[in-house]
N, C-alpha and C. Protein backbone atom coordinates (compact mmCIF):
# COMPACT_ATOMS: atom_id res chain seq x y z
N UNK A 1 -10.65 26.82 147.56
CA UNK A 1 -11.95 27.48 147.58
C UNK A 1 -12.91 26.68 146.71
N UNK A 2 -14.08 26.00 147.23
CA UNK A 2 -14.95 25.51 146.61
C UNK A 2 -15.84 26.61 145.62
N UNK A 3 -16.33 25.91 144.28
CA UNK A 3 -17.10 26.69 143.31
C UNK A 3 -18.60 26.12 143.68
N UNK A 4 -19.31 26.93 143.19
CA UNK A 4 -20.74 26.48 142.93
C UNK A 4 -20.86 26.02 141.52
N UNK A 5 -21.92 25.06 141.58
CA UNK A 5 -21.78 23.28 140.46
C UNK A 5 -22.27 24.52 139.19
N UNK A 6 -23.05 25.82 139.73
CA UNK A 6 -23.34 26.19 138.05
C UNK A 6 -22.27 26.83 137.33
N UNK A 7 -20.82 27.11 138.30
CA UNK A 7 -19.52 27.23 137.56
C UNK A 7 -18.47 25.54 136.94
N UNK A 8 -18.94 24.76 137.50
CA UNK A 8 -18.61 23.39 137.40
C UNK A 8 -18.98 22.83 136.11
N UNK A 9 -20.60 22.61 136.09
CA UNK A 9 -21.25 21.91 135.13
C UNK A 9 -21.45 23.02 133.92
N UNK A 10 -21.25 22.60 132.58
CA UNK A 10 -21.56 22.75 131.54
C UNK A 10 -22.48 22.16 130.69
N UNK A 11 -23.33 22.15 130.03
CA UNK A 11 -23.92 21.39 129.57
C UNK A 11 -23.54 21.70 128.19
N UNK A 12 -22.55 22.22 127.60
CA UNK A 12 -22.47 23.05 126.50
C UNK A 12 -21.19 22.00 125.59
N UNK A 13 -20.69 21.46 126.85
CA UNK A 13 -19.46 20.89 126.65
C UNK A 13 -20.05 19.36 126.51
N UNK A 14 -20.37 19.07 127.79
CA UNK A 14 -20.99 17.64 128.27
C UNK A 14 -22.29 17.50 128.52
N UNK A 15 -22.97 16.64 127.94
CA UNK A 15 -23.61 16.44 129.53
C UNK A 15 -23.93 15.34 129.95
N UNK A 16 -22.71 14.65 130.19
CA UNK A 16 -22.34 13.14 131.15
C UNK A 16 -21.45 13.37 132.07
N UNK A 17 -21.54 13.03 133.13
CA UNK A 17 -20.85 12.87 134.37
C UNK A 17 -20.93 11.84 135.18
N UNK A 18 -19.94 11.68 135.80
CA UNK A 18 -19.58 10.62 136.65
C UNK A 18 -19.78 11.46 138.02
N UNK A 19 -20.54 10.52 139.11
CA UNK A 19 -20.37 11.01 140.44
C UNK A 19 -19.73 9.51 141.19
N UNK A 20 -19.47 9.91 142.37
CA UNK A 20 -19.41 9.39 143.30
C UNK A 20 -19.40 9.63 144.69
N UNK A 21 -20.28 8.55 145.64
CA UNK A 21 -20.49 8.88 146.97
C UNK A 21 -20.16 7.98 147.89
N UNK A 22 -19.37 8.07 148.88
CA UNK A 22 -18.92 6.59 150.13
C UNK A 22 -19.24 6.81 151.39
N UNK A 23 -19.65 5.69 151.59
CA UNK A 23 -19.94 5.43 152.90
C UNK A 23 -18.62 5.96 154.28
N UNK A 24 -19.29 6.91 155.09
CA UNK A 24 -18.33 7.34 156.08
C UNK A 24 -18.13 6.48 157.43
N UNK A 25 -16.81 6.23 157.97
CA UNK A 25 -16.74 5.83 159.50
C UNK A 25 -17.03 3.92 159.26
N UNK A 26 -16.42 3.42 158.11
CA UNK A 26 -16.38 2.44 157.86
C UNK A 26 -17.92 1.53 157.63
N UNK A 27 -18.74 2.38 157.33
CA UNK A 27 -19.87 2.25 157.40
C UNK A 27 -20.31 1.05 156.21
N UNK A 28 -21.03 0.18 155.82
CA UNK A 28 -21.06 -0.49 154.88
C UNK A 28 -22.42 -0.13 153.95
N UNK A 29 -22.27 -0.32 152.88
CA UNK A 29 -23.63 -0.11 151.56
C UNK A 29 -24.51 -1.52 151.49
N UNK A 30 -23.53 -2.26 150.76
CA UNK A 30 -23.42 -3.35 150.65
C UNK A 30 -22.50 -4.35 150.56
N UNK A 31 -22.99 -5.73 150.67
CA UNK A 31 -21.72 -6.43 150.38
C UNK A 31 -21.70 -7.47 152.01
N UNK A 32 -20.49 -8.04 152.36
CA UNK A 32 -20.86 -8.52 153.63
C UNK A 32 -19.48 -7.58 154.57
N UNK A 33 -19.85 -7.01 155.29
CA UNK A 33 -18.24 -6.48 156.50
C UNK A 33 -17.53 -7.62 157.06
N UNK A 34 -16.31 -7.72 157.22
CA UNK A 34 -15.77 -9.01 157.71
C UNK A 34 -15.54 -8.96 158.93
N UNK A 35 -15.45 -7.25 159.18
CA UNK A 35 -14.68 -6.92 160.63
C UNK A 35 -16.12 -6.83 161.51
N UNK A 36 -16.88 -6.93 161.18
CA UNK A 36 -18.51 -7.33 162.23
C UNK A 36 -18.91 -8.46 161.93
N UNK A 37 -18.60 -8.73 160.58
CA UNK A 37 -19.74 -9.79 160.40
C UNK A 37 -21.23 -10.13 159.71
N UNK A 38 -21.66 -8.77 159.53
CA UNK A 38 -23.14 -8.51 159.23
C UNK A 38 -22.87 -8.32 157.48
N UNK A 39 -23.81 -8.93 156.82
CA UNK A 39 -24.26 -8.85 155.70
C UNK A 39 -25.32 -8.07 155.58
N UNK A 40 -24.63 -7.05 154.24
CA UNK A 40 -26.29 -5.57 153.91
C UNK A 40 -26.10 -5.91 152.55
N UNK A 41 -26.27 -7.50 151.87
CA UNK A 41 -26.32 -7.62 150.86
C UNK A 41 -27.93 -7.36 150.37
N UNK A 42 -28.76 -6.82 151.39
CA UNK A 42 -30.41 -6.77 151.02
C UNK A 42 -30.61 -5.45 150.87
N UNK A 43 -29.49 -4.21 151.10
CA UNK A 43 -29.73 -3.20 150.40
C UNK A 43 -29.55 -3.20 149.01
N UNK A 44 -28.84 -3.46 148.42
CA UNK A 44 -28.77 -3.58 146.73
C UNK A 44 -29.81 -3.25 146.04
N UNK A 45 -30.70 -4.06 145.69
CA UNK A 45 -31.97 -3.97 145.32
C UNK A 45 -32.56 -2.76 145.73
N UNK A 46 -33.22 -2.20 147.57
CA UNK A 46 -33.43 -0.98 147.19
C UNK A 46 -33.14 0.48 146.70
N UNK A 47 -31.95 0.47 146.66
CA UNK A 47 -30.74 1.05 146.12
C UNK A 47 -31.10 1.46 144.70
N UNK A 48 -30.99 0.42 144.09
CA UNK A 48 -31.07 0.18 142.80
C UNK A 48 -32.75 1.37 142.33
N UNK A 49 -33.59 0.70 142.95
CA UNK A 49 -34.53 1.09 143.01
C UNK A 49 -34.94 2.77 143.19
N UNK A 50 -34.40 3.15 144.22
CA UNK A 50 -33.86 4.87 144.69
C UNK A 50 -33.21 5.23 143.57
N UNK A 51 -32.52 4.89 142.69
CA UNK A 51 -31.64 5.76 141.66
C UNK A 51 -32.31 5.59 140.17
N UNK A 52 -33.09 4.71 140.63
CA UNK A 52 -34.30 4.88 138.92
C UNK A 52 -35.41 5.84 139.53
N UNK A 53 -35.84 5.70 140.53
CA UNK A 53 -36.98 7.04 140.98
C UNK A 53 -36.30 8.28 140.84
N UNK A 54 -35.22 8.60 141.82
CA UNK A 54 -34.71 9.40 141.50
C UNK A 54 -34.51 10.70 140.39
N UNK A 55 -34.05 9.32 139.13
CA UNK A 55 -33.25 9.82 137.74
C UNK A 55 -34.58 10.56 137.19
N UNK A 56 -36.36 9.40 137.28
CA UNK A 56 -37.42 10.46 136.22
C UNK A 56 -37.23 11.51 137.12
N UNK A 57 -37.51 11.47 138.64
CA UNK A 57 -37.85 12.96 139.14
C UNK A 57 -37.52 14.19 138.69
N UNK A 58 -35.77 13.51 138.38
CA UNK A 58 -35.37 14.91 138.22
C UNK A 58 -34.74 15.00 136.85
N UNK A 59 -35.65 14.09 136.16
CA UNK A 59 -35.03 14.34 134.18
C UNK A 59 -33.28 14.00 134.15
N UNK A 60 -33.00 12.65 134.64
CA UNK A 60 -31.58 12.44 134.35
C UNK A 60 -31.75 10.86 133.67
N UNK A 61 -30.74 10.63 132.71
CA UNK A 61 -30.66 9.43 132.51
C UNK A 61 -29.78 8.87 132.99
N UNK A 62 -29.66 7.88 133.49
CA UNK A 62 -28.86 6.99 134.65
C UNK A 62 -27.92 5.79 133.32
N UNK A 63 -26.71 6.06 132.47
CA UNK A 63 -26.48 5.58 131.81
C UNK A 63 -25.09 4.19 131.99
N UNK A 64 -25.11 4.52 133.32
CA UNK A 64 -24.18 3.31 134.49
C UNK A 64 -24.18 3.66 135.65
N UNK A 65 -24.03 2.29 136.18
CA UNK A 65 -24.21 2.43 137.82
C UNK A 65 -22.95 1.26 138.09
N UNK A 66 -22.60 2.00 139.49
CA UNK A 66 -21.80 0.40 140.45
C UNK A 66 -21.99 0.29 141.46
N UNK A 67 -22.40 -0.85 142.13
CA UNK A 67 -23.00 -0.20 143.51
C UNK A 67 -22.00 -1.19 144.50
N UNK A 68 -21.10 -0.58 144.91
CA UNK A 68 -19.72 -1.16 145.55
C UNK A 68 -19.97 -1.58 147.39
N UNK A 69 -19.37 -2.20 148.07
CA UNK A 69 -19.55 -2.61 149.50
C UNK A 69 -19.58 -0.99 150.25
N UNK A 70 -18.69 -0.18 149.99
CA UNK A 70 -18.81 1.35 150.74
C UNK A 70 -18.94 2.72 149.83
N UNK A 71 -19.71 1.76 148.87
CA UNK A 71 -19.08 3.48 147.65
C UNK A 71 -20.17 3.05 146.58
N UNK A 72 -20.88 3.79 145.95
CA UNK A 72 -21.35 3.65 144.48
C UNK A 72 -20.99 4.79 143.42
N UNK A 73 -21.00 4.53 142.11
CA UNK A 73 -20.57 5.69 141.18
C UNK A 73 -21.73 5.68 140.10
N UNK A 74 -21.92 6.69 139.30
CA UNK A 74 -23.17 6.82 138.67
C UNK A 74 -22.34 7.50 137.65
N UNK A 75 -22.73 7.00 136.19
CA UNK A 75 -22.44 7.96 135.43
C UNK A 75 -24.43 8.40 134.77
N UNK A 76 -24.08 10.04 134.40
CA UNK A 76 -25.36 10.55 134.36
C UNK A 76 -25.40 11.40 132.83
N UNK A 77 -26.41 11.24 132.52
CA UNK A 77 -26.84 12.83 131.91
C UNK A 77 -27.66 13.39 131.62
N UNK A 78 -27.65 14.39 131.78
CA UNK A 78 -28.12 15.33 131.72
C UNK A 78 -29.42 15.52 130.87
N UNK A 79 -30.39 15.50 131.10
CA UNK A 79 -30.98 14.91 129.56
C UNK A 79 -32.08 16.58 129.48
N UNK A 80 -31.08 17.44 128.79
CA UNK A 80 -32.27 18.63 128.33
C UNK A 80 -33.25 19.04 127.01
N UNK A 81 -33.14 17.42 126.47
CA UNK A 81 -33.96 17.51 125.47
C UNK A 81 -35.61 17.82 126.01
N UNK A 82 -35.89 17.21 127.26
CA UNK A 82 -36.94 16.65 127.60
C UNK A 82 -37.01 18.60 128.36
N UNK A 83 -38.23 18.91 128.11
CA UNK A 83 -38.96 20.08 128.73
C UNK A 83 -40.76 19.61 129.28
N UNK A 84 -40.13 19.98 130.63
CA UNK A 84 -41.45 20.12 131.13
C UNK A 84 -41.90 21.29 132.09
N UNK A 85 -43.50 21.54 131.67
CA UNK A 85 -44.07 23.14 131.95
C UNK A 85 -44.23 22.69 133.65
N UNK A 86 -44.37 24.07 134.37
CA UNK A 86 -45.00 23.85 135.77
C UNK A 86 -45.39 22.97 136.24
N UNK A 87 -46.67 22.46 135.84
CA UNK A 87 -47.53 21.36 136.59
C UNK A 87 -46.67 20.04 136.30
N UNK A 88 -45.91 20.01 135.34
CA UNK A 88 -44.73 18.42 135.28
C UNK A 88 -44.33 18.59 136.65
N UNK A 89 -43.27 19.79 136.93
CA UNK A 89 -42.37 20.25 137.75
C UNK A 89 -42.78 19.47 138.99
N UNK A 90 -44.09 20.11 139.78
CA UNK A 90 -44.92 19.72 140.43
C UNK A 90 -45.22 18.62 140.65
N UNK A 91 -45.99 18.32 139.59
CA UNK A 91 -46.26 16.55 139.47
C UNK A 91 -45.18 15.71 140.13
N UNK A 92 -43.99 16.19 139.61
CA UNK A 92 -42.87 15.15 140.06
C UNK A 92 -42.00 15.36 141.15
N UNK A 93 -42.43 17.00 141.35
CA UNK A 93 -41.63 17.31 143.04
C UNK A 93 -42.43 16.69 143.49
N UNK A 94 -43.90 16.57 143.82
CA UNK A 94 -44.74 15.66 144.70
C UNK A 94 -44.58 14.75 145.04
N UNK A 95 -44.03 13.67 143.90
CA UNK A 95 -44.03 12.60 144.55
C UNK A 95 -42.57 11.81 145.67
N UNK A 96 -41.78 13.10 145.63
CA UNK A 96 -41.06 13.39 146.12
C UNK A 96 -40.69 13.74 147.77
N UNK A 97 -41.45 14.84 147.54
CA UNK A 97 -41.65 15.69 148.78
C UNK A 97 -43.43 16.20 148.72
N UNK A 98 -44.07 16.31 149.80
CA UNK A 98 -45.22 16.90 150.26
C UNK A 98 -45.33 17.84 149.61
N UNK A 99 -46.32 18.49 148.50
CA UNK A 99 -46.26 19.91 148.42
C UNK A 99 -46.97 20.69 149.23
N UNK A 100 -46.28 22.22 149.17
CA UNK A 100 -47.47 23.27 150.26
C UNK A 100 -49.16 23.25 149.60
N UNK A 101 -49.92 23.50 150.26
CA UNK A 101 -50.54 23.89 150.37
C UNK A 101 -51.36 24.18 148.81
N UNK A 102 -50.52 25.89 148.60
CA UNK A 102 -51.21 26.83 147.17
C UNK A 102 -50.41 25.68 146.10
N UNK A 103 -49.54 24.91 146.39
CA UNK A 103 -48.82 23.89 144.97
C UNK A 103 -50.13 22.92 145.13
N UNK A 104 -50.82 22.23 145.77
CA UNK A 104 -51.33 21.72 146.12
C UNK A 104 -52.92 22.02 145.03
N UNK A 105 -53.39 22.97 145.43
CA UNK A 105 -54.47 23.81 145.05
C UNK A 105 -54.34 23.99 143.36
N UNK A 106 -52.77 24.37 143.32
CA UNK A 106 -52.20 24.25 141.78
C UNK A 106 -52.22 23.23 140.81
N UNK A 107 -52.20 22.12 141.16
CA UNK A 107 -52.11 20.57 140.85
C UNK A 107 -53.51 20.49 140.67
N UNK A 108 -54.59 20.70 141.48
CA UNK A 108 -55.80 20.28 141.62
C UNK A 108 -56.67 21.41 140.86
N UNK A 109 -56.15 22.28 139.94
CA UNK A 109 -57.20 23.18 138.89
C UNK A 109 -57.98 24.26 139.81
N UNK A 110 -57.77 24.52 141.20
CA UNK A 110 -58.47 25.01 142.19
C UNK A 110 -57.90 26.50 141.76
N UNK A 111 -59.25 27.55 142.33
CA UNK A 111 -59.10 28.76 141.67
C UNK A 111 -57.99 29.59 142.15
N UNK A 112 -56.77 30.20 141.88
CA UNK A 112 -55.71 31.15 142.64
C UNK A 112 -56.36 32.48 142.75
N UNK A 113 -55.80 33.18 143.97
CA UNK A 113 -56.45 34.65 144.39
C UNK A 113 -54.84 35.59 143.24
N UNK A 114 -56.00 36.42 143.02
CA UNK A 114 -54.56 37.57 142.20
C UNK A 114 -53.14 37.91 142.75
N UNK A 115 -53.38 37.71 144.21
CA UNK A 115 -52.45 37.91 145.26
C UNK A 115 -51.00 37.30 144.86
């Protein structure tokens, strides 16, 4: 029976972790495949790149990385020194994802109805 990560993670105990994620169906990351032939040694770099955007978005420090031919591992943490109010939140889901609309209006000092 799988748990949910807020029975998993502690921050009380740790807060460094190791993840890891692999490529499915022999799929390659990086590196060169021998059994095709094709080199994705030109993902690396953006890769690299995705896991430093990533880490400010969401307040993690990225304190090792490996970025393997079908697999990378990350060790992380947690970093809850750092507090940020609403409009951070915002600020940095944005650049993320599109915000709606009233987040939108929120960001921009625009007046909210009491509603």
């Amino acid at each position: 029976m799988t748990l949910a990560r807020k029975y998993l993670i502690s921050t009380e105990d740790t807060p460094y972790y190791h993840i890891m994620a692999r490529c499915v169906r022999r799929a390659f990351l990086c590196g060169k495949d021998e059994y095709s032939g094709n080199c994705y040694e030109h993902r690396r770099k953006p890769i690299v790149e995705r896991i430093k955007f990533l880490a400010l978005i969401f307040n993690i420090d990225v304190c090792a990385y490996a970025i393997m031919s079908n697999h990378y591992h990350l060790v992380l943490k947690i970093n809850s020194t750092k507090t940020w109010d609403d409009k951070q939140v915002l600020v940095y889901w944005s650049s993320l994802c599109k915000p709606e609309p009233m987040c939108q209006k929120f960001l921009n000092n625009e007046a909210q109805s009491k509603a």
